[in-house]
N, C-alpha and C. Protein backbone atom coordinates (compact mmCIF):
# COMPACT_ATOMS: atom_id res chain seq x y z
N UNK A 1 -99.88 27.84 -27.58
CA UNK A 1 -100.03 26.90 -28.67
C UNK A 1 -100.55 25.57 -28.12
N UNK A 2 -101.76 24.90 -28.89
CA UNK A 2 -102.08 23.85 -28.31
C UNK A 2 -101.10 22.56 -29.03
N UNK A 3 -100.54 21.63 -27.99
CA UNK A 3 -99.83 20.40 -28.00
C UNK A 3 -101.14 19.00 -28.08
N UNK A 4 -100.87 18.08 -28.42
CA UNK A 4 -101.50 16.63 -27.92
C UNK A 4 -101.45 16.47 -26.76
N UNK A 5 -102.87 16.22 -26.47
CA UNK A 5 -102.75 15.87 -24.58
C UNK A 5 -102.14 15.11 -23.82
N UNK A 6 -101.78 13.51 -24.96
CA UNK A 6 -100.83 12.66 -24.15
C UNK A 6 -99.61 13.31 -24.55
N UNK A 7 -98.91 14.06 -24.94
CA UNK A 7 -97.17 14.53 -25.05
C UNK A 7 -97.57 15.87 -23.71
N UNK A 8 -98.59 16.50 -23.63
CA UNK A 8 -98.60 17.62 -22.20
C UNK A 8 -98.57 17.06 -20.98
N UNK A 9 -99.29 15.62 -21.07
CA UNK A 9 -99.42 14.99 -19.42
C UNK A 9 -98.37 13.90 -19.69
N UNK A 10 -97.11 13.76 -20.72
CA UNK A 10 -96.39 12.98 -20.02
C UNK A 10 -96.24 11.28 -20.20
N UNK A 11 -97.41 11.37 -20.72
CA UNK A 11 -97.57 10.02 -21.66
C UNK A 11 -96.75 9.47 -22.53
N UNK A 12 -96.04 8.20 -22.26
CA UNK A 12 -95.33 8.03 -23.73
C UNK A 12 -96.24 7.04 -24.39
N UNK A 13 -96.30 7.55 -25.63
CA UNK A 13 -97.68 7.47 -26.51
C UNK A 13 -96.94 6.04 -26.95
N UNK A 14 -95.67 5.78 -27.62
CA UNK A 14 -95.25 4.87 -28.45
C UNK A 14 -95.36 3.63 -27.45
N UNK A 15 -94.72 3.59 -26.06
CA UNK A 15 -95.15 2.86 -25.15
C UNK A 15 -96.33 2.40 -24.89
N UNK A 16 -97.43 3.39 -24.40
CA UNK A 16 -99.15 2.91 -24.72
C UNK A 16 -99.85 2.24 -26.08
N UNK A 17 -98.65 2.85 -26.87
CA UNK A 17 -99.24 1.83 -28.34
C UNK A 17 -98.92 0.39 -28.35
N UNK A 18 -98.06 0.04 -27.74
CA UNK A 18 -97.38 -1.02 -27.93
C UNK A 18 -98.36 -2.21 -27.06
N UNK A 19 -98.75 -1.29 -26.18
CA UNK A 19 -99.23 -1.89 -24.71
C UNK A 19 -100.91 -2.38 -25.21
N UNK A 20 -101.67 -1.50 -25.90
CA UNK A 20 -102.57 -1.76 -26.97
C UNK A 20 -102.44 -2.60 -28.11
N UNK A 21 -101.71 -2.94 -28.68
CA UNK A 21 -100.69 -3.84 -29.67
C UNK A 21 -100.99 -5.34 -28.78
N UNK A 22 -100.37 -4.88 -27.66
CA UNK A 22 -100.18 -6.35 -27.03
C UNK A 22 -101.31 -7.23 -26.87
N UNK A 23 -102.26 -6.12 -26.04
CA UNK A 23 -103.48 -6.48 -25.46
C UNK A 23 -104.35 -6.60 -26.80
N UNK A 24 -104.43 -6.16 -27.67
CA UNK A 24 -104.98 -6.61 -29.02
C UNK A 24 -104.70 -8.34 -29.48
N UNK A 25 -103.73 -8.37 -29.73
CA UNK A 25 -103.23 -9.53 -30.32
C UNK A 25 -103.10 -10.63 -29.05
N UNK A 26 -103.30 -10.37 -27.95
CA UNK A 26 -104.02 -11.15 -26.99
C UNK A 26 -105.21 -11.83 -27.29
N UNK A 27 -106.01 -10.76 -27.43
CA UNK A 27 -107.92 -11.05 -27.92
C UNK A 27 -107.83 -11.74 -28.65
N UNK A 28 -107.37 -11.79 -29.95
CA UNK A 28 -106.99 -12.60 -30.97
C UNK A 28 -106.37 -13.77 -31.02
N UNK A 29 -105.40 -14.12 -30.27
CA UNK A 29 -104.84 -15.23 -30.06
C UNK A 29 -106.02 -16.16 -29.32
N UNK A 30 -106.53 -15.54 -28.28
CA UNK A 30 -107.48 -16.41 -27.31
C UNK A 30 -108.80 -16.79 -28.41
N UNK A 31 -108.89 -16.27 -28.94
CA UNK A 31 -110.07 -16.41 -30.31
C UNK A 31 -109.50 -17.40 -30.85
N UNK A 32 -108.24 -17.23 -31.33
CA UNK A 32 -107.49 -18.56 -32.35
C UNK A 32 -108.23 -17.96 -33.87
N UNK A 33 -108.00 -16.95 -33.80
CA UNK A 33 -107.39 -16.00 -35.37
C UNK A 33 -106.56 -15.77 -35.42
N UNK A 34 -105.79 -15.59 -36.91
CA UNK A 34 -104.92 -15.52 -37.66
C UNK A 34 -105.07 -14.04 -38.38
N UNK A 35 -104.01 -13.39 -38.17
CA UNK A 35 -104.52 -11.88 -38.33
C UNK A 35 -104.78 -11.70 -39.73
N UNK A 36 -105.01 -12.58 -40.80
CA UNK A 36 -105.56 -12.33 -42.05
C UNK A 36 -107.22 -12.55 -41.44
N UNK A 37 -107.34 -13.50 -40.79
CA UNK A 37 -108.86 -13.86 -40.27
C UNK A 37 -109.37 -12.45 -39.71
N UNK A 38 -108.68 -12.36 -39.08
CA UNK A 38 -109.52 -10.95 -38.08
C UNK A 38 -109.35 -9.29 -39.33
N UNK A 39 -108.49 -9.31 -39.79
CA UNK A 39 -108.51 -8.31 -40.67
C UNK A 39 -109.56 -8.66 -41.96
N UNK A 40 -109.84 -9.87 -42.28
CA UNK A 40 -111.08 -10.32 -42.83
C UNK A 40 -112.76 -9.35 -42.34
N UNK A 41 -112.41 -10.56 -40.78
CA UNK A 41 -113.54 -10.11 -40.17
C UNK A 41 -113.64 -8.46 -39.65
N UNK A 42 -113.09 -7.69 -39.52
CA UNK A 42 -113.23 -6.62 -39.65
C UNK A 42 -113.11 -5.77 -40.61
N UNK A 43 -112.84 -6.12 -41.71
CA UNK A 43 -112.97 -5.20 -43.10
C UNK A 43 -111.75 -4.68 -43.42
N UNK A 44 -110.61 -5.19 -43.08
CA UNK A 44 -109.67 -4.54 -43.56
C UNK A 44 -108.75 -5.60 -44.72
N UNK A 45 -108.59 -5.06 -45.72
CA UNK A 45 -108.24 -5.17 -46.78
C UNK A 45 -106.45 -6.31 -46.21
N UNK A 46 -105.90 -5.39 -45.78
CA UNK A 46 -104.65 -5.68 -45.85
C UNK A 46 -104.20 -5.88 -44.24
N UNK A 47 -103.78 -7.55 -44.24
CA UNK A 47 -103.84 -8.09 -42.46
C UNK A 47 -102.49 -7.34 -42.04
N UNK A 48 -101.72 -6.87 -43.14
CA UNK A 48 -100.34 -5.97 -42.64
C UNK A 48 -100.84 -4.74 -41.75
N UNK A 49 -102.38 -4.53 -41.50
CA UNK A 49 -102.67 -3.37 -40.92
C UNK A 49 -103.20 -3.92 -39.68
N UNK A 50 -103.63 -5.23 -39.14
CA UNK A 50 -103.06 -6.18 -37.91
C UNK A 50 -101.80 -6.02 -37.76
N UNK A 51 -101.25 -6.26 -38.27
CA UNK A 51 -99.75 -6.42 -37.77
C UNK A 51 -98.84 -5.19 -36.85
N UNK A 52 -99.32 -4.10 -37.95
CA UNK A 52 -98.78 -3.28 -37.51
C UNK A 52 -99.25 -2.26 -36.08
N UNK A 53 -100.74 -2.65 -36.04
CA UNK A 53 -101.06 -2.45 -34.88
C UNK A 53 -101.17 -2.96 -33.53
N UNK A 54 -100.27 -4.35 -33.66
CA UNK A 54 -100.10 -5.68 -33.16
C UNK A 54 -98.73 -5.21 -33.04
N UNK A 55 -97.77 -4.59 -32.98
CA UNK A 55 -96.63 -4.07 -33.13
C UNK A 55 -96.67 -2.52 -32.59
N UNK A 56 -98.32 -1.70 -32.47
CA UNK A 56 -98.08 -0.66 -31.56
C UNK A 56 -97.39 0.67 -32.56
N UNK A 57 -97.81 -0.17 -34.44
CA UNK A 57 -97.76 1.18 -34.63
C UNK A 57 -99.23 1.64 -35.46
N UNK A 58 -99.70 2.76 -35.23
CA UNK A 58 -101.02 3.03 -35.02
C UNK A 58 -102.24 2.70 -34.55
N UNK A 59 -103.20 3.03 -34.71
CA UNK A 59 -104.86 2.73 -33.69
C UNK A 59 -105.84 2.27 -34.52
N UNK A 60 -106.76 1.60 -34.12
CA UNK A 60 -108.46 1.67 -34.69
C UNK A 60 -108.80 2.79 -35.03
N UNK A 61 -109.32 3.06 -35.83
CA UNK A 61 -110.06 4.11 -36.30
C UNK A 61 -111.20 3.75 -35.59
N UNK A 62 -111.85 5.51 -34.69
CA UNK A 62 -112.78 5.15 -33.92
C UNK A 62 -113.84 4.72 -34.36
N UNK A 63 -114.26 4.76 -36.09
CA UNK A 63 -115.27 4.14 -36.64
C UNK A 63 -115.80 2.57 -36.65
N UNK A 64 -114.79 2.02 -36.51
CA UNK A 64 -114.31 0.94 -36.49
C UNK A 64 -114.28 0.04 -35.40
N UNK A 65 -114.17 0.88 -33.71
CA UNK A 65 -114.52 0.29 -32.81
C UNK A 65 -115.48 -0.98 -32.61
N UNK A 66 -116.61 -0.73 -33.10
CA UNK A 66 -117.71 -1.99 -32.90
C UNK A 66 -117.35 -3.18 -33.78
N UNK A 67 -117.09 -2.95 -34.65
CA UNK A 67 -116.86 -4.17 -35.42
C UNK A 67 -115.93 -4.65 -34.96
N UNK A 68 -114.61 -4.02 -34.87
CA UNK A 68 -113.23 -4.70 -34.12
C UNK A 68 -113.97 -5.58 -32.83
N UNK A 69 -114.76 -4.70 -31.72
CA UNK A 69 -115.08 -5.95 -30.46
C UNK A 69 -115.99 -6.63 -30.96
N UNK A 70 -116.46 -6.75 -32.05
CA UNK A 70 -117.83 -8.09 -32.38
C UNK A 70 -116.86 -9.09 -33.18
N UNK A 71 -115.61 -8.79 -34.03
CA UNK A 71 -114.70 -9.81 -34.47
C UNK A 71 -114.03 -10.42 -33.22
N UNK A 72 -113.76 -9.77 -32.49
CA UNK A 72 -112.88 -10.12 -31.00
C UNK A 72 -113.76 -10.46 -29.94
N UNK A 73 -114.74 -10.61 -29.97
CA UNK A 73 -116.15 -11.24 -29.61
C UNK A 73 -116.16 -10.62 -28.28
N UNK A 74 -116.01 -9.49 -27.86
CA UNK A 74 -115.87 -8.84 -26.86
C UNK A 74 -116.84 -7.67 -26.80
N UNK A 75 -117.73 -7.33 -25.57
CA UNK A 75 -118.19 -6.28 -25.34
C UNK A 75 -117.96 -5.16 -25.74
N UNK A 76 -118.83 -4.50 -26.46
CA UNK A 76 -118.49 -2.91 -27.15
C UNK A 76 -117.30 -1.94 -26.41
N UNK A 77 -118.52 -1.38 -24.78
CA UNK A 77 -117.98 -1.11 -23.78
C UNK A 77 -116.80 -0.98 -23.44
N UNK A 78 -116.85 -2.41 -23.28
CA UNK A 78 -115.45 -2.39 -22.12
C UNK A 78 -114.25 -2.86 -23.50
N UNK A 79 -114.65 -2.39 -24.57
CA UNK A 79 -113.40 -2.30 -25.40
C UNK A 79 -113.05 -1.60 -25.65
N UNK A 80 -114.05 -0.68 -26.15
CA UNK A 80 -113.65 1.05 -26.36
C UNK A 80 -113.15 1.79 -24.80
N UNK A 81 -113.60 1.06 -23.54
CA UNK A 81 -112.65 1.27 -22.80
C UNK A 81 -111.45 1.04 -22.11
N UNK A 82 -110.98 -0.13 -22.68
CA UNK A 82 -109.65 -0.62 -22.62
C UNK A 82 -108.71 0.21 -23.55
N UNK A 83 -109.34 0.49 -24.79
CA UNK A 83 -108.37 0.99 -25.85
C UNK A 83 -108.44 2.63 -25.36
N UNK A 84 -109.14 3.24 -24.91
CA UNK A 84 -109.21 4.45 -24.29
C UNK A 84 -107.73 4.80 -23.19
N UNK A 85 -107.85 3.73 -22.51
CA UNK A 85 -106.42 3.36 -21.78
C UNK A 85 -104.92 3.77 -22.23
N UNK A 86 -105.53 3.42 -23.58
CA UNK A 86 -104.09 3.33 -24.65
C UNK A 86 -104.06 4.31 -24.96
N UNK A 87 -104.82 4.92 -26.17
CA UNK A 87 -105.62 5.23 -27.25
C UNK A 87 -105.28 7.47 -26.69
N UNK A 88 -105.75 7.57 -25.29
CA UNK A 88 -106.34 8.67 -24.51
C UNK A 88 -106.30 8.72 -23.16
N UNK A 89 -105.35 8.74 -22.81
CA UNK A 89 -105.56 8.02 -21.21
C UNK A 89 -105.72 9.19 -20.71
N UNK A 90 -105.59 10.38 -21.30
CA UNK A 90 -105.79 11.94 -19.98
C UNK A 90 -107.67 11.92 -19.87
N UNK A 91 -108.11 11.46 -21.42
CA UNK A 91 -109.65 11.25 -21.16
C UNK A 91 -109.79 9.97 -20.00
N UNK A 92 -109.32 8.96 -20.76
CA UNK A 92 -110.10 8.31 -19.68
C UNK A 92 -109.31 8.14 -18.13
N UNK A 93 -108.56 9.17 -17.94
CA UNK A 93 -108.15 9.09 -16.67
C UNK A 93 -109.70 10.22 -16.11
N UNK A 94 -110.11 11.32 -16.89
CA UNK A 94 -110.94 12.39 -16.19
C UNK A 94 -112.15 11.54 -16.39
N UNK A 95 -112.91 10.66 -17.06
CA UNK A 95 -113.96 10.24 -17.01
C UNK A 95 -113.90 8.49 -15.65
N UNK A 96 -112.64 8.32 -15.43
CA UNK A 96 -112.91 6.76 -14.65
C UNK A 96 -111.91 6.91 -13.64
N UNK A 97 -111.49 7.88 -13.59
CA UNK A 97 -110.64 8.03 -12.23
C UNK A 97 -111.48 8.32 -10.93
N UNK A 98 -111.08 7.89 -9.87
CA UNK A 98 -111.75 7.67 -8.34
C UNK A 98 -111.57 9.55 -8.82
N UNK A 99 -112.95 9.64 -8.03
CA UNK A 99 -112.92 11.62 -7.35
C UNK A 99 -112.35 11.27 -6.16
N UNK A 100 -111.92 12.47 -6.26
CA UNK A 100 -111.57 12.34 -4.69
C UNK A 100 -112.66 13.92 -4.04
N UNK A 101 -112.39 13.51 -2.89
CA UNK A 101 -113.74 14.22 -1.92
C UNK A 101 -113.08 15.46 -1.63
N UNK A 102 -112.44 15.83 -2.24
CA UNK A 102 -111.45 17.21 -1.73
C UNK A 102 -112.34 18.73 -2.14
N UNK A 103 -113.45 18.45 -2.72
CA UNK A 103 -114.26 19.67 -3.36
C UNK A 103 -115.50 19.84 -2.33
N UNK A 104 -115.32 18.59 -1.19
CA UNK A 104 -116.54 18.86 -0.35
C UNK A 104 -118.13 17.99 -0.75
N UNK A 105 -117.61 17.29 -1.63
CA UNK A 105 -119.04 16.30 -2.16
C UNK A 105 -120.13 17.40 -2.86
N UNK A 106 -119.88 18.07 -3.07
CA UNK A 106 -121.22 18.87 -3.32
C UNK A 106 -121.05 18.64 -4.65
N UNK A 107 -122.13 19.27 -5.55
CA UNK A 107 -122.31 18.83 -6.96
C UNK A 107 -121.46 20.18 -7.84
N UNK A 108 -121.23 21.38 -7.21
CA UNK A 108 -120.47 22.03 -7.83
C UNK A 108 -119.10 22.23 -8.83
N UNK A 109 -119.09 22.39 -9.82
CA UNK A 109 -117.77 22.58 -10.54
C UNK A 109 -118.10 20.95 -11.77
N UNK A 110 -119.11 20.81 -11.51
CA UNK A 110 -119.99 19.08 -11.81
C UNK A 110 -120.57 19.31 -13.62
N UNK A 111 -119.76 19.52 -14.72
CA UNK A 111 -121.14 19.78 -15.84
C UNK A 111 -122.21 18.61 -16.08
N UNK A 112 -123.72 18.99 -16.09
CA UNK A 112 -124.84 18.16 -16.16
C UNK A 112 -125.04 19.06 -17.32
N UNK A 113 -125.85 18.28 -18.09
CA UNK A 113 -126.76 18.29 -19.59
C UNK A 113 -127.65 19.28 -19.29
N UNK A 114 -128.03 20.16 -19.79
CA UNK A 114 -128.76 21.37 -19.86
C UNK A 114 -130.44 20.76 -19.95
N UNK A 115 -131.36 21.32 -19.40
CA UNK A 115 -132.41 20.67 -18.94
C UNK A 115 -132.20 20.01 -17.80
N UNK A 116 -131.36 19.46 -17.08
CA UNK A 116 -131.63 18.73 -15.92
C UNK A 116 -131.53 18.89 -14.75
């Protein structure tokens, strides 16, 4: 039976939310918004849905990513990879974690894009 990847590797998810929560309402503070302002500037109706994610309970909707770092005046990038941190960390542990050289460096076991 398939489980959620952060409850198989161990992750406590409510903890990483919180930790995203924090680091959110960081961005925001250093901006000097008021989470009706930023729930403005990002389209959300109701700043209780700042709050509560400022509190670590639920996420961005990944649709939503770009606009959240252009209200938080922050790089696309490196926002969707901070919140990845939170958000997915077994992904972004397999996409930004050091390799280690234990396979021999060779390109094997490596998936590349078909054509290349």
């Amino acid at each position: 039976m398939y489980s959620h990847p952060q409850h198989s590797a161990g992750h406590d998810v409510h903890k990483l939310r919180q930790q995203a929560g924090k680091w959110l309402k960081e961005l925001r503070e250093d901006r000097n918004l008021t989470q009706r302002q930023l729930a403005t500037l990002v389209g959300v109706e109701y700043y209780t849905f700042v709050s509560q994610l400022e509190a670590g309970r639920g996420r961005i909707p990944p649709d939503r990513y770009e606009r959240w770092a252009q209200a938080l005046d922050v790089d696309v990038t490196a926002f969707v990879k901070e919140l990845m941190k939170y958000y997915d960390p077994e992904t972004y542990r397999l996409l930004f974690a050091p390799q280690s050289s234990a396979g021999g460096g060779g390109s094997a076991g490596k998936a590349e894009p078909a054509g290349l």
